[in-house]
C-alpha atoms as a PDB file:
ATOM      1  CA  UNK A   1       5.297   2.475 -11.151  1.00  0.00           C
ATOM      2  CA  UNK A   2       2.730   5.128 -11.462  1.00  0.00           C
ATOM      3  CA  UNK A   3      -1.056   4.617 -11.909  1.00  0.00           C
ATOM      4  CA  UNK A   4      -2.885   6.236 -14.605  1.00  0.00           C
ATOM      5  CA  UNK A   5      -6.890   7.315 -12.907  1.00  0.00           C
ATOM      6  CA  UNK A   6      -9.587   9.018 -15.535  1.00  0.00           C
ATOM      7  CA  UNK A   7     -11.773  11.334 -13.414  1.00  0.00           C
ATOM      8  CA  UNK A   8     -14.997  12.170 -14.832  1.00  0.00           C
ATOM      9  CA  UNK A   9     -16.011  15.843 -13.900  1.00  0.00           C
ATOM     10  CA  UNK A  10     -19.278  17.691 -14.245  1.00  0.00           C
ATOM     11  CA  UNK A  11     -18.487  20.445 -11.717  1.00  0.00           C
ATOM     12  CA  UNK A  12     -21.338  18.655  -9.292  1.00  0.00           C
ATOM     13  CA  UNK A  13     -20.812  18.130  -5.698  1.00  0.00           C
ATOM     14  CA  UNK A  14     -20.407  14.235  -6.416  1.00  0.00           C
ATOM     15  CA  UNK A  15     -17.448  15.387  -8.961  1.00  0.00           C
ATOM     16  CA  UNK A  16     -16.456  17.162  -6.077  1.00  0.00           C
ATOM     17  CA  UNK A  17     -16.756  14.526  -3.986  1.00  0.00           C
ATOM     18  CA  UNK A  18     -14.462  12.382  -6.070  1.00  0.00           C
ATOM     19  CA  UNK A  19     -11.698  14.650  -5.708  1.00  0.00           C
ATOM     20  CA  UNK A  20     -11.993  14.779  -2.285  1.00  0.00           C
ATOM     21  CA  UNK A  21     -11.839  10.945  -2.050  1.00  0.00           C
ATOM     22  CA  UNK A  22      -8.690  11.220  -4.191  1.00  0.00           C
ATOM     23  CA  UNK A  23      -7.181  13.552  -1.653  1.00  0.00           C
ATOM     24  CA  UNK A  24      -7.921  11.724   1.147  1.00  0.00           C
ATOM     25  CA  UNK A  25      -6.982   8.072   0.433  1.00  0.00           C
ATOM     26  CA  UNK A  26      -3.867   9.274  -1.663  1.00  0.00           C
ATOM     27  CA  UNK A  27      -3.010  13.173  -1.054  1.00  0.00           C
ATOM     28  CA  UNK A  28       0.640  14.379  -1.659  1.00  0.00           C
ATOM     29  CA  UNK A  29       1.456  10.401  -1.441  1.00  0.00           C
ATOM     30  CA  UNK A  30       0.111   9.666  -4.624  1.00  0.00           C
ATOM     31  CA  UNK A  31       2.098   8.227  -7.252  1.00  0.00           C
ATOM     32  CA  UNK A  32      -0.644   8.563  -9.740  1.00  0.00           C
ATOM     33  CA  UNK A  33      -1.285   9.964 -12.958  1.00  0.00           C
ATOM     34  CA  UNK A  34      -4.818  11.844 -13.267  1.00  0.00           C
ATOM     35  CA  UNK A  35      -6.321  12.316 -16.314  1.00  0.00           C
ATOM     36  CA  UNK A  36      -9.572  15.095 -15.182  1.00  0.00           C
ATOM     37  CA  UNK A  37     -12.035  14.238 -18.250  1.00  0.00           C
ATOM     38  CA  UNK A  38     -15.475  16.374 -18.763  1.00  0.00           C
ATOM     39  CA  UNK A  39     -18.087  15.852 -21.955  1.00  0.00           C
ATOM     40  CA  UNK A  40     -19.930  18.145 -23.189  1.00  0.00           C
ATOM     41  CA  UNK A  41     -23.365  16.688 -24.447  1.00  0.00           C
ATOM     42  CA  UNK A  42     -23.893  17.866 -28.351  1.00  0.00           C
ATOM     43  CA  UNK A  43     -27.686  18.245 -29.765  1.00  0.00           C
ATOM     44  CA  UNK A  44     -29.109  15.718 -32.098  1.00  0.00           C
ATOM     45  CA  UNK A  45     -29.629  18.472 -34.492  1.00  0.00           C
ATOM     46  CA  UNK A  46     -28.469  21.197 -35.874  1.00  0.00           C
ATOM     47  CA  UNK A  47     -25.060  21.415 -37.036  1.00  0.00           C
ATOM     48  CA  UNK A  48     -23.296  19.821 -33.302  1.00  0.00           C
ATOM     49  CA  UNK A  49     -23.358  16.060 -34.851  1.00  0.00           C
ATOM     50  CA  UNK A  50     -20.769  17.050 -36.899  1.00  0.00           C
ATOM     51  CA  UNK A  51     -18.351  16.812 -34.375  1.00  0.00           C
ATOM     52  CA  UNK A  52     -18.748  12.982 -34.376  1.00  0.00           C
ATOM     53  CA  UNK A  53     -16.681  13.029 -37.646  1.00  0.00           C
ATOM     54  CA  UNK A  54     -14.767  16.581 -38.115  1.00  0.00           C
ATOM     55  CA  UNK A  55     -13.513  17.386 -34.335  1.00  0.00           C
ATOM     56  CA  UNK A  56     -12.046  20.852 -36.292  1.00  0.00           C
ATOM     57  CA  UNK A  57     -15.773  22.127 -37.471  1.00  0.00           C
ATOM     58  CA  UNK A  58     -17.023  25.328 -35.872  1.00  0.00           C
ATOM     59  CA  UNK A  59     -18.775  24.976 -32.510  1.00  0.00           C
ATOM     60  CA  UNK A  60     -22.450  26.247 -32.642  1.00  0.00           C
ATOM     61  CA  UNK A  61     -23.110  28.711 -29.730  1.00  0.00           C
ATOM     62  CA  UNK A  62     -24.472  26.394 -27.267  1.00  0.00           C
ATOM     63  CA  UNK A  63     -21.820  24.039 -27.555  1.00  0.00           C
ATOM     64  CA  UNK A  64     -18.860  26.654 -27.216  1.00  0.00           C
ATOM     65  CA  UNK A  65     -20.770  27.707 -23.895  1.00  0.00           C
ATOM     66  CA  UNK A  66     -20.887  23.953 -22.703  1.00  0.00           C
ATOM     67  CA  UNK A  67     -17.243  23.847 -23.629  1.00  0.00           C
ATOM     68  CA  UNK A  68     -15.825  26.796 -21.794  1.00  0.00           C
ATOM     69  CA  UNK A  69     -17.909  25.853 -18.511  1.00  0.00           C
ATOM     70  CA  UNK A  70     -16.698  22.560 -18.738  1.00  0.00           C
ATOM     71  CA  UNK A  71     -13.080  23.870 -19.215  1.00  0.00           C
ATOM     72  CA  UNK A  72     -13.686  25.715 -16.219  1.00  0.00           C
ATOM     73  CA  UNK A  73     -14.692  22.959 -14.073  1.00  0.00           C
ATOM     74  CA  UNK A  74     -11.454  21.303 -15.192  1.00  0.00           C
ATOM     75  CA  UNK A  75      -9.438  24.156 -14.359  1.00  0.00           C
ATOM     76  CA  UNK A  76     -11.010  24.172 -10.587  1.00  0.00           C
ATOM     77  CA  UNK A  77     -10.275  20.617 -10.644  1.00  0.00           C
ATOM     78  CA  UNK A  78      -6.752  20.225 -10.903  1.00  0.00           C
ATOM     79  CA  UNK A  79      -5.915  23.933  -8.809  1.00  0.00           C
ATOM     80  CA  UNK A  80      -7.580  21.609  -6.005  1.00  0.00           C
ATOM     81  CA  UNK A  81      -6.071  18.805  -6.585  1.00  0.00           C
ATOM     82  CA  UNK A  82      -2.350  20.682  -6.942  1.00  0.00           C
ATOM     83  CA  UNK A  83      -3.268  23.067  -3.415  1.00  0.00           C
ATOM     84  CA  UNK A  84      -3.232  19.545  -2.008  1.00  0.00           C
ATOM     85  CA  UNK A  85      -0.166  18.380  -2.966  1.00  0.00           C
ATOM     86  CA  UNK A  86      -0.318  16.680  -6.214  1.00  0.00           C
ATOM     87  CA  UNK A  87       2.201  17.585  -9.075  1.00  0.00           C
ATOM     88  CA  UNK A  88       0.925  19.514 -11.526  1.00  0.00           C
ATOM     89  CA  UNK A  89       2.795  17.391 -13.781  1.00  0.00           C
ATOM     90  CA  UNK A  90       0.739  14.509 -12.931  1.00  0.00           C
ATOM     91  CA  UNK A  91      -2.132  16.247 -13.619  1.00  0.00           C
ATOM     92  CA  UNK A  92      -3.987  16.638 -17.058  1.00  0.00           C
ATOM     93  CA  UNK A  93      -7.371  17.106 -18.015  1.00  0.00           C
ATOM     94  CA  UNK A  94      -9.747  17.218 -21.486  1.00  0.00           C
ATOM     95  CA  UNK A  95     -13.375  18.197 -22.922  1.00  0.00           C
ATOM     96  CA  UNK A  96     -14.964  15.832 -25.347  1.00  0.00           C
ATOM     97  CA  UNK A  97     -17.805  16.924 -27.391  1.00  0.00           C
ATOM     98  CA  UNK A  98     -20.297  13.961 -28.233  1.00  0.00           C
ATOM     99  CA  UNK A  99     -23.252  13.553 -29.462  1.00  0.00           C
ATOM    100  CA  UNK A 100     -23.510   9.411 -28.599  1.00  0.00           C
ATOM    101  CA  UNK A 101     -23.867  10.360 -24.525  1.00  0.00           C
ATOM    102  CA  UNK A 102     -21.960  10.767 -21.445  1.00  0.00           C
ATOM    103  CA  UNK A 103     -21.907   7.383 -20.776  1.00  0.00           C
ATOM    104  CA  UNK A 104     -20.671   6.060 -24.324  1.00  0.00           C
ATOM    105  CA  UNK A 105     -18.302   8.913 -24.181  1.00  0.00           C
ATOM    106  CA  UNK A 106     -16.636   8.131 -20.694  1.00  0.00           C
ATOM    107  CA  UNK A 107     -17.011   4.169 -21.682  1.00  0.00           C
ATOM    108  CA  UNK A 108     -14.915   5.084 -24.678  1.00  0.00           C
ATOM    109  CA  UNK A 109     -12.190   7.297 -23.193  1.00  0.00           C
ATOM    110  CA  UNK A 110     -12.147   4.518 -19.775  1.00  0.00           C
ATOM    111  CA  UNK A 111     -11.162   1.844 -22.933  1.00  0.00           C
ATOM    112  CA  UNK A 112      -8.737   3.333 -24.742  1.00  0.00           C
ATOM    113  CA  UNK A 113      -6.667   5.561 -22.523  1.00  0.00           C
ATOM    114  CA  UNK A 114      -4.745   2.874 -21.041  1.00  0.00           C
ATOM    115  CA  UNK A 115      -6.173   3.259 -17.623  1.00  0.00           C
ATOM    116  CA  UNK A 116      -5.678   1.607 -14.793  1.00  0.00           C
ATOM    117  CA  UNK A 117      -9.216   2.773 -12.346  1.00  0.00           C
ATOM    118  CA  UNK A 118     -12.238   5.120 -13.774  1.00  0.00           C
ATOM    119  CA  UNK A 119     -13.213   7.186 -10.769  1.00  0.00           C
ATOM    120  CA  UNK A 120     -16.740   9.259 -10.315  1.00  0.00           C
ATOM    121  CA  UNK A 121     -19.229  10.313  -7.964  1.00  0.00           C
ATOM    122  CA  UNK A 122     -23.266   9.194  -7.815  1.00  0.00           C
ATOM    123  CA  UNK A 123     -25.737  11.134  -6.804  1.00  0.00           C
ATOM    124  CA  UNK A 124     -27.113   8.529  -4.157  1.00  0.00           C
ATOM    125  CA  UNK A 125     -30.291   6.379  -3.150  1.00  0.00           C
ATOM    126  CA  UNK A 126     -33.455   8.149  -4.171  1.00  0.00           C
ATOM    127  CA  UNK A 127     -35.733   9.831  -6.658  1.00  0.00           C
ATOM    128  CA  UNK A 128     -33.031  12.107  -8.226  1.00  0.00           C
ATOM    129  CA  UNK A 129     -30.568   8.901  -8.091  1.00  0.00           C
ATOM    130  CA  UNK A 130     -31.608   8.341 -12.019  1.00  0.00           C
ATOM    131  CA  UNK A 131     -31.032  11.669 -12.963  1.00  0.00           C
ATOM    132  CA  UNK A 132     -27.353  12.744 -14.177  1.00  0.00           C
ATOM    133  CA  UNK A 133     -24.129  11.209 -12.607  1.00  0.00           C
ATOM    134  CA  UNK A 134     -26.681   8.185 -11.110  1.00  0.00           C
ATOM    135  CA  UNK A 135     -28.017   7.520 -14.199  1.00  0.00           C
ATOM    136  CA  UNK A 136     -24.199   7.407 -15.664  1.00  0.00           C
ATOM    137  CA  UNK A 137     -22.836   5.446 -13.025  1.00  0.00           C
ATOM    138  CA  UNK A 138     -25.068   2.602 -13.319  1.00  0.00           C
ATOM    139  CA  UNK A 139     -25.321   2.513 -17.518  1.00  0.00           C
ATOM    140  CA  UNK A 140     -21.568   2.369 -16.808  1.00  0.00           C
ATOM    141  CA  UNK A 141     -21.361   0.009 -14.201  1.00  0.00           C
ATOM    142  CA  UNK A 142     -23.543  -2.371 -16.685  1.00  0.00           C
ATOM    143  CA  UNK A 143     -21.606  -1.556 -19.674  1.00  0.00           C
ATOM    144  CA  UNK A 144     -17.480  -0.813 -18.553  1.00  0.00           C
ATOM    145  CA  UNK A 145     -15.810  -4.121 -17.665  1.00  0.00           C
ATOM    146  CA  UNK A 146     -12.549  -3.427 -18.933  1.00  0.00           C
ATOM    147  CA  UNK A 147     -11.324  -1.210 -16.385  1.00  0.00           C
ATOM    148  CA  UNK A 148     -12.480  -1.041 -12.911  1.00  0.00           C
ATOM    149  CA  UNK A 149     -14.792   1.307 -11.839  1.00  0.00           C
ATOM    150  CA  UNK A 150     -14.330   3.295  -8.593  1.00  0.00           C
ATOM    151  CA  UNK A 151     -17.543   4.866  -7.786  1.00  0.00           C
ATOM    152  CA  UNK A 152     -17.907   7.619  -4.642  1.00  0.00           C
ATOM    153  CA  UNK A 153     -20.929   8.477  -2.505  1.00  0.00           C
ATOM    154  CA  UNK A 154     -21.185  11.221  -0.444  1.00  0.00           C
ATOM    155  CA  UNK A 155     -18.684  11.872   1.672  1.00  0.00           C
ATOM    156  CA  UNK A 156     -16.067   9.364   2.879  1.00  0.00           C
ATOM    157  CA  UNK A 157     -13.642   9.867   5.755  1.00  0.00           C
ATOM    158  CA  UNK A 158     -11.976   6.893   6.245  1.00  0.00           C
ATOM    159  CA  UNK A 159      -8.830   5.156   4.407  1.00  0.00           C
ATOM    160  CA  UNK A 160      -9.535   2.061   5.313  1.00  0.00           C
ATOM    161  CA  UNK A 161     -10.571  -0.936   2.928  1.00  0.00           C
ATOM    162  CA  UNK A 162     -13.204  -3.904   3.068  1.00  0.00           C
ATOM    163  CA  UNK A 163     -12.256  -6.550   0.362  1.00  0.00           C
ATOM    164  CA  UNK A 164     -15.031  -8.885  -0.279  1.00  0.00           C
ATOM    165  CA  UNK A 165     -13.838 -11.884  -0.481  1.00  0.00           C
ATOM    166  CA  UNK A 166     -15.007 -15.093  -2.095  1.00  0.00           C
ATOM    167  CA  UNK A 167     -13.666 -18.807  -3.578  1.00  0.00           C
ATOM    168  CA  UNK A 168     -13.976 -17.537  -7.039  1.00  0.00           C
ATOM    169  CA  UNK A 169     -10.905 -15.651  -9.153  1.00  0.00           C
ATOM    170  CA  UNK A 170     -12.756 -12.659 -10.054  1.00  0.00           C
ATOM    171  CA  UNK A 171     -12.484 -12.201  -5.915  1.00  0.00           C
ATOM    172  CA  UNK A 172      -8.661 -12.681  -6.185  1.00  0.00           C
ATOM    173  CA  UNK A 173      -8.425 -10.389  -9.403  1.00  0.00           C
ATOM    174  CA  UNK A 174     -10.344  -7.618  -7.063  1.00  0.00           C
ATOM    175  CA  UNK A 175      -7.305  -8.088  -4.362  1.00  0.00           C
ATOM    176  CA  UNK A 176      -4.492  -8.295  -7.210  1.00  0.00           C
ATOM    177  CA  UNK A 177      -6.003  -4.434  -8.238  1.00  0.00           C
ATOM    178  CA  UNK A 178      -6.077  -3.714  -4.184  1.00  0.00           C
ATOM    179  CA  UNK A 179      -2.444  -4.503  -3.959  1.00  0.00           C
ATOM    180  CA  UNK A 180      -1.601  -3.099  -7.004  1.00  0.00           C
ATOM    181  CA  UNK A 181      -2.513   0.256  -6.456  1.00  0.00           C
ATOM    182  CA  UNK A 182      -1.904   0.569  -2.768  1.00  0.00           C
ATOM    183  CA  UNK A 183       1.620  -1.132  -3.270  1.00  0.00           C
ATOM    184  CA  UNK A 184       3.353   1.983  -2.429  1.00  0.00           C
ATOM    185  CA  UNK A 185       1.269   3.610   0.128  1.00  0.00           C
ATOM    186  CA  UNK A 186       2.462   3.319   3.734  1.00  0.00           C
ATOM    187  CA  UNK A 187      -0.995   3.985   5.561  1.00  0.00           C
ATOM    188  CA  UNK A 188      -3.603   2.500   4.880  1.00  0.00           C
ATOM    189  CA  UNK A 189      -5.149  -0.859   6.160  1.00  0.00           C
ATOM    190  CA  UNK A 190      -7.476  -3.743   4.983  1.00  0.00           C
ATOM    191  CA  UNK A 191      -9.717  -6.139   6.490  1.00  0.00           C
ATOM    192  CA  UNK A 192     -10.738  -9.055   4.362  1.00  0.00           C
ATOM    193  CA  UNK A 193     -14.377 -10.172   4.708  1.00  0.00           C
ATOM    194  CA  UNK A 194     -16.644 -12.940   3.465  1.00  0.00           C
ATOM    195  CA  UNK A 195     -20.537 -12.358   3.222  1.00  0.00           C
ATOM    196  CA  UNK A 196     -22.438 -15.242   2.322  1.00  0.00           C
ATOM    197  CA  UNK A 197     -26.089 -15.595   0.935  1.00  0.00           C
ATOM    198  CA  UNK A 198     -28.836 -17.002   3.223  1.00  0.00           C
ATOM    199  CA  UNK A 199     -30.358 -18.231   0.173  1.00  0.00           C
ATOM    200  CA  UNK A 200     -27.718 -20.410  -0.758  1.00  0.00           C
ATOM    201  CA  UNK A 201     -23.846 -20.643  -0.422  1.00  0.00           C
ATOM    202  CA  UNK A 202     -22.071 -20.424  -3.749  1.00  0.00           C
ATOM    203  CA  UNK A 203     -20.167 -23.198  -4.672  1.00  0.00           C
ATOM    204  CA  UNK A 204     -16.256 -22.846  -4.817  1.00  0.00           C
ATOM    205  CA  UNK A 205     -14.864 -22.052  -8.926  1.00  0.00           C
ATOM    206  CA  UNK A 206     -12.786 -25.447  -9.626  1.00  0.00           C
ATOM    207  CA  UNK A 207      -8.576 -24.882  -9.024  1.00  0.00           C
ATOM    208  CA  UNK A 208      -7.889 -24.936 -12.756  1.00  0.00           C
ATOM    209  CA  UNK A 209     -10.141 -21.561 -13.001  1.00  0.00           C
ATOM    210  CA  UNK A 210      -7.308 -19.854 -11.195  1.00  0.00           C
ATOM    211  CA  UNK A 211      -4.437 -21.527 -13.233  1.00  0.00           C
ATOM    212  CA  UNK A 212      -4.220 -19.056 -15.937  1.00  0.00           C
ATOM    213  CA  UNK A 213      -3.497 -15.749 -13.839  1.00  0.00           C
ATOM    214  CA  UNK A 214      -1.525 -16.983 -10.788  1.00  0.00           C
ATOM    215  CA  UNK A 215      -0.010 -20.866 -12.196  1.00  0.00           C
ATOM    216  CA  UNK A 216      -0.717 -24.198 -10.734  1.00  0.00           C
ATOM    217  CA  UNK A 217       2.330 -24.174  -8.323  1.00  0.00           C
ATOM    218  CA  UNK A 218       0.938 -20.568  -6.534  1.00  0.00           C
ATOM    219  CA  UNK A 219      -2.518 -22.170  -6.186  1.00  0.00           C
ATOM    220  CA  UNK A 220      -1.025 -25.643  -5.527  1.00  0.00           C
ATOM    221  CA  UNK A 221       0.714 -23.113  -2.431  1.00  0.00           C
ATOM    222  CA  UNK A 222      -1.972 -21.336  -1.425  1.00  0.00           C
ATOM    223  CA  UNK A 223      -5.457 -21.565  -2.611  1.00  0.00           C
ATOM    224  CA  UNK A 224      -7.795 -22.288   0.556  1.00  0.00           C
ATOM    225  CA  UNK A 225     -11.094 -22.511  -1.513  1.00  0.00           C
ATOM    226  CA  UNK A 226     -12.757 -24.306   1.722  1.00  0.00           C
ATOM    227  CA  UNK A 227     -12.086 -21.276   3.782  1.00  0.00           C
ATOM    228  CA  UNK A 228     -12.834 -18.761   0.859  1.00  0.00           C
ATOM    229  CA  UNK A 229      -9.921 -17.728  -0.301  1.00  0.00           C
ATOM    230  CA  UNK A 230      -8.808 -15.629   2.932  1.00  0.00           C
ATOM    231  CA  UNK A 231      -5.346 -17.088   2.925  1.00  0.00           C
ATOM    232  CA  UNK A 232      -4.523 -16.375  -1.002  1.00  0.00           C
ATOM    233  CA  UNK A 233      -6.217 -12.899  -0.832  1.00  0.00           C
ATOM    234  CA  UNK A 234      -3.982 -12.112   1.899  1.00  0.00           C
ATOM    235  CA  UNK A 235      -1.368 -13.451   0.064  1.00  0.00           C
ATOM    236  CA  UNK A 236      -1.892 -11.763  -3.053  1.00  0.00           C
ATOM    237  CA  UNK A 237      -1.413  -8.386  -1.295  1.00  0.00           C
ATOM    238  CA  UNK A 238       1.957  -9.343   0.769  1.00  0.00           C
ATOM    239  CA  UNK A 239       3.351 -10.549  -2.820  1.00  0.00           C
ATOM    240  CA  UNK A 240       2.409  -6.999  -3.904  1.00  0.00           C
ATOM    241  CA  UNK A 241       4.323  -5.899  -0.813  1.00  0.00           C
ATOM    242  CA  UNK A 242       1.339  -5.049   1.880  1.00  0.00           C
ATOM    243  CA  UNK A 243       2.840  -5.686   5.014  1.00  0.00           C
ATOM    244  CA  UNK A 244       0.940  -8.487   7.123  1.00  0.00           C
ATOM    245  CA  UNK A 245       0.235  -5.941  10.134  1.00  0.00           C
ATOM    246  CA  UNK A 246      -2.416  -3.520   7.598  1.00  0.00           C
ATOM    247  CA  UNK A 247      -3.923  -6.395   6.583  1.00  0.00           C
ATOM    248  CA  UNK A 248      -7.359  -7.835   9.246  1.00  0.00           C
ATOM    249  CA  UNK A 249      -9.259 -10.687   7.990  1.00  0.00           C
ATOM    250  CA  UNK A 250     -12.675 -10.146  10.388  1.00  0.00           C
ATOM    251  CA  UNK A 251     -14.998 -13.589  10.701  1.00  0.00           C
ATOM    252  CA  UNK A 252     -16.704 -14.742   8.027  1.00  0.00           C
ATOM    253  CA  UNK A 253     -20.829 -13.993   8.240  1.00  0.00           C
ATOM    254  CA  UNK A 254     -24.333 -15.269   6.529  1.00  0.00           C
ATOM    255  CA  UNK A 255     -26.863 -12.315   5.538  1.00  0.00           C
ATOM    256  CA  UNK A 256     -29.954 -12.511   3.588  1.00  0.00           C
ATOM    257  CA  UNK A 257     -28.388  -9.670   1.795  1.00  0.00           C
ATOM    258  CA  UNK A 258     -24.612  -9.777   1.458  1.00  0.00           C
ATOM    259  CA  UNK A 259     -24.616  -6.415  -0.265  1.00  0.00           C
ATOM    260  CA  UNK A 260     -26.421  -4.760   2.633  1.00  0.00           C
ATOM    261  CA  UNK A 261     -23.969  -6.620   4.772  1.00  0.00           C
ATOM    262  CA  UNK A 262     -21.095  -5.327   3.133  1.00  0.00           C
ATOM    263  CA  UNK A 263     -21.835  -1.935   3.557  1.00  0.00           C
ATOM    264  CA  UNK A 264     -22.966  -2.564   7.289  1.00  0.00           C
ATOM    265  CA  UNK A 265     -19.451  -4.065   7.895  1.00  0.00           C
ATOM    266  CA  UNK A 266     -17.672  -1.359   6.123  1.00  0.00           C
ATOM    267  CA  UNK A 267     -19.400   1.076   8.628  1.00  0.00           C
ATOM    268  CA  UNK A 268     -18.799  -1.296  11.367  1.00  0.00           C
ATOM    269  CA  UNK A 269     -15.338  -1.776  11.250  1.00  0.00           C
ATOM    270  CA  UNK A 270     -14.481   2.046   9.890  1.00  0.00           C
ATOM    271  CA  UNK A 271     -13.707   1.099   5.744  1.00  0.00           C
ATOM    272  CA  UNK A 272     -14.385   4.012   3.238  1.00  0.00           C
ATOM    273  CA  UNK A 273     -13.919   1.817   0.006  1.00  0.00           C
ATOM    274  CA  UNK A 274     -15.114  -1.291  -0.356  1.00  0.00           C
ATOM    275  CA  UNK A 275     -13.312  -3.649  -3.138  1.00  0.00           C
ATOM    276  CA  UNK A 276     -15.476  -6.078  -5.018  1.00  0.00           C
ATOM    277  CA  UNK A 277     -14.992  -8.588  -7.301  1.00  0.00           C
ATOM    278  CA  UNK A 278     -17.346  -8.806  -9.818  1.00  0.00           C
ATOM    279  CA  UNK A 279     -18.651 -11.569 -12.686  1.00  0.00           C
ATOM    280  CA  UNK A 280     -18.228 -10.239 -16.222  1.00  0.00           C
ATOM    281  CA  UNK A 281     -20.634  -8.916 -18.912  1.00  0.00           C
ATOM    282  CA  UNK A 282     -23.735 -10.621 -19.841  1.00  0.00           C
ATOM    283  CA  UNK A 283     -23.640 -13.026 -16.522  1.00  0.00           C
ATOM    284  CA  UNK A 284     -26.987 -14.013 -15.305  1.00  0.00           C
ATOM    285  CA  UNK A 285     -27.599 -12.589 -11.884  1.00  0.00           C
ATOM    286  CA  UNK A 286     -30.885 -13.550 -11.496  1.00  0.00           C
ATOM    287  CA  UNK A 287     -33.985 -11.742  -9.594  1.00  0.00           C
ATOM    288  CA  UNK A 288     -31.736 -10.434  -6.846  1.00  0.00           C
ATOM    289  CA  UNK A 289     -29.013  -9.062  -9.265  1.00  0.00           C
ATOM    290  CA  UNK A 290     -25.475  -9.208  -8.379  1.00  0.00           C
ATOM    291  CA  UNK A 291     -23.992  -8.408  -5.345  1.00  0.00           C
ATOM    292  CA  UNK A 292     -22.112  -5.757  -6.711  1.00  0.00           C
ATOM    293  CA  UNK A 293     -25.284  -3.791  -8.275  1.00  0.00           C
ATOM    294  CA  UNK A 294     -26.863  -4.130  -5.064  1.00  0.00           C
ATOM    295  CA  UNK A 295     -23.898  -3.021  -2.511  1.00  0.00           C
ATOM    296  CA  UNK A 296     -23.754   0.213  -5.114  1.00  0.00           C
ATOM    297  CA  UNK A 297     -27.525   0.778  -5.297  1.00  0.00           C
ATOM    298  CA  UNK A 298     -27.405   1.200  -1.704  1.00  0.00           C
ATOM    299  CA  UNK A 299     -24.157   2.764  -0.996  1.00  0.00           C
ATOM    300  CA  UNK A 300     -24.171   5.902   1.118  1.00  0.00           C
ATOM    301  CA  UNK A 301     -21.116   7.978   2.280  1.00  0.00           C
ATOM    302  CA  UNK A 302     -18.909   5.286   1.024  1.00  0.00           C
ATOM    303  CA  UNK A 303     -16.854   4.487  -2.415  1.00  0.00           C
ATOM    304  CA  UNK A 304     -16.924   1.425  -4.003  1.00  0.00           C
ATOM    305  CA  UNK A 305     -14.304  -0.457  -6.758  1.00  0.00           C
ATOM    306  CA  UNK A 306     -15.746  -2.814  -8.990  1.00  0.00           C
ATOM    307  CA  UNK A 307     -13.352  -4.883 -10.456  1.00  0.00           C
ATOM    308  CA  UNK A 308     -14.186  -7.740 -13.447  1.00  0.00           C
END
């Protein structure tokens, strides 16, 4: 079964980067569908609004310019992506003109494409982190729960996986994505890991949380919520058909920051991606913020998938 992936481009370097990350953990393996996706941001005024409600209305001047540059980023895009052994038939792409935002617009086209990952690039820790694809990534990271968000900094150069583990089922839901889309793909490898807060461990969800996805008779068979889930997240990806010998489970470790020590252990033990499991809109994550925010915030020649 193929997966569908929306790409956001902006013809950046962290676009860039994206596709690079697409070539490297998938390349002429891939059985994906990739849907290349570009918006062009309208004015507020003039006549450019319009296109909220008549798509078919003349484009002003500035917004057919916007248009064919973005159409030529698009263009670059999937030649790349097709020199490097994806089918062009695989490969689509689109310009939307909006006036609500990048982020609404990308939000929008993530929720009703019938996607199965949203992929794009950051532009990294510092001052021009706000500006652009950094300010996009995190508005979206806050607002898109619906489909998980793969988000790439820098450069990465490894196809190997760190899934954060944890006794809770959005941890099991990250691995059930993991397996899912690496079902088919005969290289890579994943070590399971479990980072837990100096501040105070987190209490294991009760078994009936995980009824409703997996049944009472898997989690009867294989929830280990005393040893954080390590045995059903492994399981989870050899029911999805990862064979036992990619998968690592590395010891488990306390850190007064788990999301620094997530990205320390990814460099540690070679991972490019790191998998997290996330809790859903409008949790309270308290002074710290959530893991997830953090481990992004911080992330540096690394991607990361947020699923939940």
């Amino acid at each position: 079964m193929k997966k569908s992936i929306l790409v956001a481009i902006d013809g950046s370097v962290y676009s860039s980067n994206s596709l690079d990350y697409l070539i490297k953990i998938f390349g002429p393996l891939a059985n994906l569908n990739i849907h290349l996706f570009s918006v062009v941001q309208a004015g507020s005024s003039g006549q450019d609004w319009m296109f909220e409600v008549d798509p078919l209305r003349e484009k002003t001047p500035l917004a057919e310019k916007k248009t064919h540059l973005a159409h030529r980023y698009l263009k670059d895009a999937k030649a790349r992506l097709l020199r490097n052994g994806f089918s062009k038939e695989d490969v689509d792409y689109s310009v939307k003109t909006s006036v609500s935002g990048i982020t609404t617009a990308i939000h929008h086209e993530a929720n009703h494409g019938n996607y199965d990952a949203l992929l794009l690039g950051r532009r990294g820790i510092g001052a021009m982190g706000t500006m652009l694809f950094g300010s996009t990534s995190m508005e979206l990271i806050e607002k898109c729960h619906e489909v998980p968000l793969w988000i790439t900094d820098g450069e990465v150069n490894s196809n190997r996986f760190l899934l954060a583990v944890q006794s809770k089922p959005e941890s099991l839901m990250a691995a059930d994505h993991l397996a899912f889309i690496l079902n088919d793909h005969p290289e890579v490898e994943i070590c399971l890991y479990h980072s837990n807060s100096m501040f105070g461990q987190q209490e294991p969800s009760p078994k009936e949380h995980f009824h409703g996805q997996w049944g009472k008779e898997w989690c009867d068979q294989y929830l280990d919520l005393e040893n954080f889930l390590f045995y059903a997240h492994a399981q989870i990806l050899k029911d999805n058909g990862i064979s036992p010998s990619r998968i690592t489970q590395l010891p488990a470790q306390m850190h007064v920051d788990p999301g620094f020590d997530l990205l320390r252990q990814a460099k540690k033990y070679n991972c490019g991606t790191i998998v997290i499991g996330r809790r859903g809109r409008g949790t309270d994550k308290g002074l710290l913020k959530g893991v997830s925010d953090r481990t992004v915030q911080k992330a540096q020649n690394v991607a990361v998938w947020l699923v939940g």
